[in-house]
PDB file of N, CA and C in Angstrom:
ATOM      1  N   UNK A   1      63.877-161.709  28.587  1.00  0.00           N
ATOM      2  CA  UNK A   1      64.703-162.095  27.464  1.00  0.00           C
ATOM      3  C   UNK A   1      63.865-162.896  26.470  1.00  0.00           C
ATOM      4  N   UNK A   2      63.968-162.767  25.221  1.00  0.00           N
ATOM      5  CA  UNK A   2      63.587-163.224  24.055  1.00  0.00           C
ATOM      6  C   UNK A   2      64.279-164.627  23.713  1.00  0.00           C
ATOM      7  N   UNK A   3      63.768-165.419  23.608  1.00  0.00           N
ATOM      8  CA  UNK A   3      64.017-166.971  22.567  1.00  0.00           C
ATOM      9  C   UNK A   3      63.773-167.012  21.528  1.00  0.00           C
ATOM     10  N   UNK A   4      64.462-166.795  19.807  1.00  0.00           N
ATOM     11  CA  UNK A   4      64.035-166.592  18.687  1.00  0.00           C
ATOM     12  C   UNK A   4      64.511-168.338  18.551  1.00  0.00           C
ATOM     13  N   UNK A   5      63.499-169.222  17.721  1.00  0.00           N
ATOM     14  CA  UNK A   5      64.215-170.056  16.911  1.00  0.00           C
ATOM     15  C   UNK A   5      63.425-170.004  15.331  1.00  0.00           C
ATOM     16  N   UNK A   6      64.231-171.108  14.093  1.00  0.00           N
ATOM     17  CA  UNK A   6      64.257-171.772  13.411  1.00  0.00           C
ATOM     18  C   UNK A   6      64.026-172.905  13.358  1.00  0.00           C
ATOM     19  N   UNK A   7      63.276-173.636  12.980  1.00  0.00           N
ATOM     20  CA  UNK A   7      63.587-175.029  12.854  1.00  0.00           C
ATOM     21  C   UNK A   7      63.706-175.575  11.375  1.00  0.00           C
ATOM     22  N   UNK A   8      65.178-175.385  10.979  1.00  0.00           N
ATOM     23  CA  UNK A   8      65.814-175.785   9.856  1.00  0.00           C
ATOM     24  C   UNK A   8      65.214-176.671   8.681  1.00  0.00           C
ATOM     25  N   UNK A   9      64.438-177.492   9.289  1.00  0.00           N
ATOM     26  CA  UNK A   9      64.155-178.631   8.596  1.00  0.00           C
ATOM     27  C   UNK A   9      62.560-178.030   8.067  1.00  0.00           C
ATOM     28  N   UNK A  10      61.789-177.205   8.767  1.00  0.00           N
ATOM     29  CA  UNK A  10      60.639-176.910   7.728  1.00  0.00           C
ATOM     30  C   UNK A  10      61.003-175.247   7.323  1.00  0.00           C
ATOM     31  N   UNK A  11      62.114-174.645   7.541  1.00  0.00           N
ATOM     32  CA  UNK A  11      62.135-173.287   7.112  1.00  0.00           C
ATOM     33  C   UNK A  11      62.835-173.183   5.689  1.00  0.00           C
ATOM     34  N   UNK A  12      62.159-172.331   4.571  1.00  0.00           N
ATOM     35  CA  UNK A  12      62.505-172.665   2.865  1.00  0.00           C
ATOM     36  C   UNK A  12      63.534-171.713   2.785  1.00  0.00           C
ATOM     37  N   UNK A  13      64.137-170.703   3.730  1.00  0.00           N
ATOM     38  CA  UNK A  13      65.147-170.008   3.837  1.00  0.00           C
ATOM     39  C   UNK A  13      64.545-168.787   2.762  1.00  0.00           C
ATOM     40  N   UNK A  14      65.674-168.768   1.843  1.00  0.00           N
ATOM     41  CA  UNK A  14      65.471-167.340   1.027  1.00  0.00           C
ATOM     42  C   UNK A  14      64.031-167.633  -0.298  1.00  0.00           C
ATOM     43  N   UNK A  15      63.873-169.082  -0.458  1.00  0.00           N
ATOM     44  CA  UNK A  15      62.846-168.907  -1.413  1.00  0.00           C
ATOM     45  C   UNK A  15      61.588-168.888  -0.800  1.00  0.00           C
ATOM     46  N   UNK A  16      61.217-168.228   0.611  1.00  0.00           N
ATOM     47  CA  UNK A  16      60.032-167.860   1.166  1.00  0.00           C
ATOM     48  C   UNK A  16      60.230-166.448   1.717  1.00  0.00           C
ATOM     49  N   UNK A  17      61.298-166.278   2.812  1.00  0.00           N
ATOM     50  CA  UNK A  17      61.844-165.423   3.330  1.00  0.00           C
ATOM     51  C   UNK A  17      60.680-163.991   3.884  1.00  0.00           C
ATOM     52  N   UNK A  18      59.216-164.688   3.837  1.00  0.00           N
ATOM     53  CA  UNK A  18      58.310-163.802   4.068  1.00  0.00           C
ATOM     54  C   UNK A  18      58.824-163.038   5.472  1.00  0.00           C
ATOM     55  N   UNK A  19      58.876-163.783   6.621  1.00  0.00           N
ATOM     56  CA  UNK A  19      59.772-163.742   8.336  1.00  0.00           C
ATOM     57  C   UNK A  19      60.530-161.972   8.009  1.00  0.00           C
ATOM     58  N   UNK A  20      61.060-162.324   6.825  1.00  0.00           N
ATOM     59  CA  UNK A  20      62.354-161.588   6.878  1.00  0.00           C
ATOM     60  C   UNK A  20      61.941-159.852   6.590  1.00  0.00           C
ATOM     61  N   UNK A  21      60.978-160.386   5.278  1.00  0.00           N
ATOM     62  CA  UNK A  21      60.316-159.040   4.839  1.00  0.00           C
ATOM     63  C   UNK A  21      59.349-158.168   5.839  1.00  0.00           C
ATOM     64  N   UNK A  22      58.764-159.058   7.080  1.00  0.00           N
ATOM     65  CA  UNK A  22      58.075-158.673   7.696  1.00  0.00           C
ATOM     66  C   UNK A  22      58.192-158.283   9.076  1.00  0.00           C
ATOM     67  N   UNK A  23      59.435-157.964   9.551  1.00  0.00           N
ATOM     68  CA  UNK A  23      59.842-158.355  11.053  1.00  0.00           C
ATOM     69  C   UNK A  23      59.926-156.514  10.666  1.00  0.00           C
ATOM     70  N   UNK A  24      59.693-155.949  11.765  1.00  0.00           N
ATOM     71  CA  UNK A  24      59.912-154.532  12.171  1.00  0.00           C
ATOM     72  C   UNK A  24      61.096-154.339  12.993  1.00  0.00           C
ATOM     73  N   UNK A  25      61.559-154.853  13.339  1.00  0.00           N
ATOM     74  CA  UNK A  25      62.818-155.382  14.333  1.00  0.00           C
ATOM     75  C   UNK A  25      64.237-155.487  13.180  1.00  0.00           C
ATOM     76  N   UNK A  26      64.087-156.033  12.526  1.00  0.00           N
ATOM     77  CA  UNK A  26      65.054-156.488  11.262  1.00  0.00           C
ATOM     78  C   UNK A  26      65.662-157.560  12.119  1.00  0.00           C
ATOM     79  N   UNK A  27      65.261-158.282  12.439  1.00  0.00           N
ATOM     80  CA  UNK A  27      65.643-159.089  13.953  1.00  0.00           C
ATOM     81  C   UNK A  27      66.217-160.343  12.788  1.00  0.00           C
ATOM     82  N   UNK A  28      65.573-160.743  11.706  1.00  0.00           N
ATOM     83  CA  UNK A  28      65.565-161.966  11.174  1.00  0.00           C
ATOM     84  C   UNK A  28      66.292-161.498   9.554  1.00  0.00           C
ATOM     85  N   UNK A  29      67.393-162.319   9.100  1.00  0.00           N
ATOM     86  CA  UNK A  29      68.077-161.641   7.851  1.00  0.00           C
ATOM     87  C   UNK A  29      68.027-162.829   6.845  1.00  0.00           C
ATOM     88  N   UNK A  30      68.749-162.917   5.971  1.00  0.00           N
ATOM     89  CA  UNK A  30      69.011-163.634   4.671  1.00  0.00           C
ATOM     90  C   UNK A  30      70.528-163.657   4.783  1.00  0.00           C
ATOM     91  N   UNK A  31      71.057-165.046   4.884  1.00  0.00           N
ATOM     92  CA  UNK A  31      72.489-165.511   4.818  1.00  0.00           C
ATOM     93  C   UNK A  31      72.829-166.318   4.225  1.00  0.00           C
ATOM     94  N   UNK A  32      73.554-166.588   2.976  1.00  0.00           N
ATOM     95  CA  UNK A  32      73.546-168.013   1.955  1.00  0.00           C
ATOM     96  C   UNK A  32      72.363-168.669   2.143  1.00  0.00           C
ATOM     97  N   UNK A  33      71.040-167.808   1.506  1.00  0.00           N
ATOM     98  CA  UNK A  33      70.174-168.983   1.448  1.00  0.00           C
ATOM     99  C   UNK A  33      69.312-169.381   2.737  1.00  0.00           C
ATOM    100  N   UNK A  34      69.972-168.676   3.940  1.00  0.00           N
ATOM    101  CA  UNK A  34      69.501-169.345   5.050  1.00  0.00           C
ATOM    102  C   UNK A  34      68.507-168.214   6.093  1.00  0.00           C
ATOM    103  N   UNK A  35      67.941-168.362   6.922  1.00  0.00           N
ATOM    104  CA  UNK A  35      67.376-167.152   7.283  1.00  0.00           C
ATOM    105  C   UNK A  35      68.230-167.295   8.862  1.00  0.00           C
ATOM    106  N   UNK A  36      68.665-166.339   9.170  1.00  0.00           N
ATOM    107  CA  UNK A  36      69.772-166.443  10.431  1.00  0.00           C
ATOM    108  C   UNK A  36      68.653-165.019  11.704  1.00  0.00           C
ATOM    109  N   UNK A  37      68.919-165.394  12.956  1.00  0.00           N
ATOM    110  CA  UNK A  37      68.384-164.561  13.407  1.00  0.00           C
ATOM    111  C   UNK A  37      69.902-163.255  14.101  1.00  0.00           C
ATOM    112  N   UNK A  38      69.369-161.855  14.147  1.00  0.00           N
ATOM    113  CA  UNK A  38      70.396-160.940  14.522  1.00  0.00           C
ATOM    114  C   UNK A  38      70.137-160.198  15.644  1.00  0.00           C
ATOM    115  N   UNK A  39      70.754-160.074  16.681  1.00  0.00           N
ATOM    116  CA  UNK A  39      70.279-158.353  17.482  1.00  0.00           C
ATOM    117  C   UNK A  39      68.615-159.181  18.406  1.00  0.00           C
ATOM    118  N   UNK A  40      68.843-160.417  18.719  1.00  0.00           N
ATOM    119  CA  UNK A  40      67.561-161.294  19.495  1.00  0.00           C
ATOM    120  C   UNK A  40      66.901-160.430  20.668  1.00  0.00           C
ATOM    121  N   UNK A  41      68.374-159.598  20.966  1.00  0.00           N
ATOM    122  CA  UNK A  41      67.419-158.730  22.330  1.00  0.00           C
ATOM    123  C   UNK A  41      66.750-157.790  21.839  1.00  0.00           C
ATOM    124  N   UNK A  42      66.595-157.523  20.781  1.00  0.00           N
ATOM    125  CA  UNK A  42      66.012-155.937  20.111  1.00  0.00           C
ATOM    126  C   UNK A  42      64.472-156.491  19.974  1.00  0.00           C
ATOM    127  N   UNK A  43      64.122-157.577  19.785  1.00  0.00           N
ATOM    128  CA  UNK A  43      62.953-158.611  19.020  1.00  0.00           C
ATOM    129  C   UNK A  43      61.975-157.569  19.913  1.00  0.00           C
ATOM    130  N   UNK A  44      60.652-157.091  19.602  1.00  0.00           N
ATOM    131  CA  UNK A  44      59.992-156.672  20.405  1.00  0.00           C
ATOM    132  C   UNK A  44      58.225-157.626  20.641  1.00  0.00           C
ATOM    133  N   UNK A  45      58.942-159.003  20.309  1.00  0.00           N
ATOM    134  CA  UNK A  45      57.725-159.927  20.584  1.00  0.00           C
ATOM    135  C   UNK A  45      56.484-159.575  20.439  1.00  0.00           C
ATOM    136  N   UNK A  46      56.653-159.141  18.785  1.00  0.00           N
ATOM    137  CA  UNK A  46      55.033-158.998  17.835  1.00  0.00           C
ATOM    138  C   UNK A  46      54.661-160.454  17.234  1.00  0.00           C
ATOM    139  N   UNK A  47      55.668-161.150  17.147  1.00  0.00           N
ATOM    140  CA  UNK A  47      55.598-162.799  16.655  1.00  0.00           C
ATOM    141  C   UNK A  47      55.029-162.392  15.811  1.00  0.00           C
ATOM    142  N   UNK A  48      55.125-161.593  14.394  1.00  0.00           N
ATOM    143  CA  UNK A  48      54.533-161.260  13.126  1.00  0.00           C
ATOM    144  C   UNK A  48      55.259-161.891  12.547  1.00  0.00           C
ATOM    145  N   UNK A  49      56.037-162.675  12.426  1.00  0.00           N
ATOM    146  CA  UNK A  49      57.193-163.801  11.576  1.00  0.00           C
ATOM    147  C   UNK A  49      56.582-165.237  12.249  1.00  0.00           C
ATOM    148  N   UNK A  50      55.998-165.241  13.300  1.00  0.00           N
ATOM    149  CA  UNK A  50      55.397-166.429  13.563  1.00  0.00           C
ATOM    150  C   UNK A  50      54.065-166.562  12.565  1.00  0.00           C
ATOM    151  N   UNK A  51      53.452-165.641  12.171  1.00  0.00           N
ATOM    152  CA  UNK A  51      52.099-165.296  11.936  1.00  0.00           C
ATOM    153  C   UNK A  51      52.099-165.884  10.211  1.00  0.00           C
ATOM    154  N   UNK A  52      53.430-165.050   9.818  1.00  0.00           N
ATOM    155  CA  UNK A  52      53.641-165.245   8.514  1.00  0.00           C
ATOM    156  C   UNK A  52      53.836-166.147   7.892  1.00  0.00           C
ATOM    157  N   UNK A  53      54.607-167.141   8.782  1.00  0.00           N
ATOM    158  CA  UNK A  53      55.516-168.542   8.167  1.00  0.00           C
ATOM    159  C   UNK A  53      54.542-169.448   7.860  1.00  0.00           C
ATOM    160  N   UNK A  54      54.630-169.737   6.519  1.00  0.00           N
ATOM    161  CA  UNK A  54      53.533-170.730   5.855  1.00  0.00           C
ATOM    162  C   UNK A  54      54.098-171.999   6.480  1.00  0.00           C
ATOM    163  N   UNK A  55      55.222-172.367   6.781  1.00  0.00           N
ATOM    164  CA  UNK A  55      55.837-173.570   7.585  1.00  0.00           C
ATOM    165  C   UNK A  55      55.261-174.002   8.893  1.00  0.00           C
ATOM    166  N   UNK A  56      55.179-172.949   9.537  1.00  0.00           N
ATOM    167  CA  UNK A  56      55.482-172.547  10.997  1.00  0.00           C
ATOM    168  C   UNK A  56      56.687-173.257  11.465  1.00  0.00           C
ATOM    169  N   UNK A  57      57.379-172.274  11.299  1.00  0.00           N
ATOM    170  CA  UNK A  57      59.114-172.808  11.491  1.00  0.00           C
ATOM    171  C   UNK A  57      59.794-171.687  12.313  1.00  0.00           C
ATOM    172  N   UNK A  58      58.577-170.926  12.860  1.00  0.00           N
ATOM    173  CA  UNK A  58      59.537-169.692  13.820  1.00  0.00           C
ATOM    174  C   UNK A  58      58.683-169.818  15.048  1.00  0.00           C
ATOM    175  N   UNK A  59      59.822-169.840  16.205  1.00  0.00           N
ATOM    176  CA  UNK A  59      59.233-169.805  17.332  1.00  0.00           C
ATOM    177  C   UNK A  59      60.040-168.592  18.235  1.00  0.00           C
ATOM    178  N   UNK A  60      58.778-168.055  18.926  1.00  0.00           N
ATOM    179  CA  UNK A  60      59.012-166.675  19.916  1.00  0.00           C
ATOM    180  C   UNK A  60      58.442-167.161  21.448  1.00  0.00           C
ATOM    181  N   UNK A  61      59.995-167.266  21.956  1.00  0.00           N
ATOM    182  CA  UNK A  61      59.241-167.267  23.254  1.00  0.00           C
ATOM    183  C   UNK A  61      59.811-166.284  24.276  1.00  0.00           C
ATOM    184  N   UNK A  62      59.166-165.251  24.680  1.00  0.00           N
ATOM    185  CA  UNK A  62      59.481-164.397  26.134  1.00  0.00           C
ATOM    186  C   UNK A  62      59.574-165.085  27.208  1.00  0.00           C
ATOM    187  N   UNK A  63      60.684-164.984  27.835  1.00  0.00           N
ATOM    188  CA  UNK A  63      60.941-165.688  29.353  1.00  0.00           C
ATOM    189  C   UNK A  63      60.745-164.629  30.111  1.00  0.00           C
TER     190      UNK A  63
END
């Protein structure tokens, strides 16, 4: 099983939203502004939204 997070406080939501453009999964969306994660079991743990985030505000962890 997949662990997707956010951590709210350094993620710029839609005025970065790189995560979003780049996930092959469509795992990660755009919601008022916010970046929400969808469909977590589909994630196929490329962590290419980890890679991307100029924040580093996304965390992937496989259990």
């Amino acid at each position: 099983m997949v662990l997707i997070t956010i951590d709210e406080d350094k993620c710029e939501g839609s005025d970065c939203a790189e995560c979003v453009d780049i996930c092959p999964m469509e795992i990660l969306l755009i919601d008022k502004n916010k970046i929400i994660i969808t469909n977590q079991d589909e994630c196929s743990i490329c962590e290419v939204c980890m890679d991307v985030c100029p924040e580093m505000a996304i965390e992937v962890i496989d259990d």
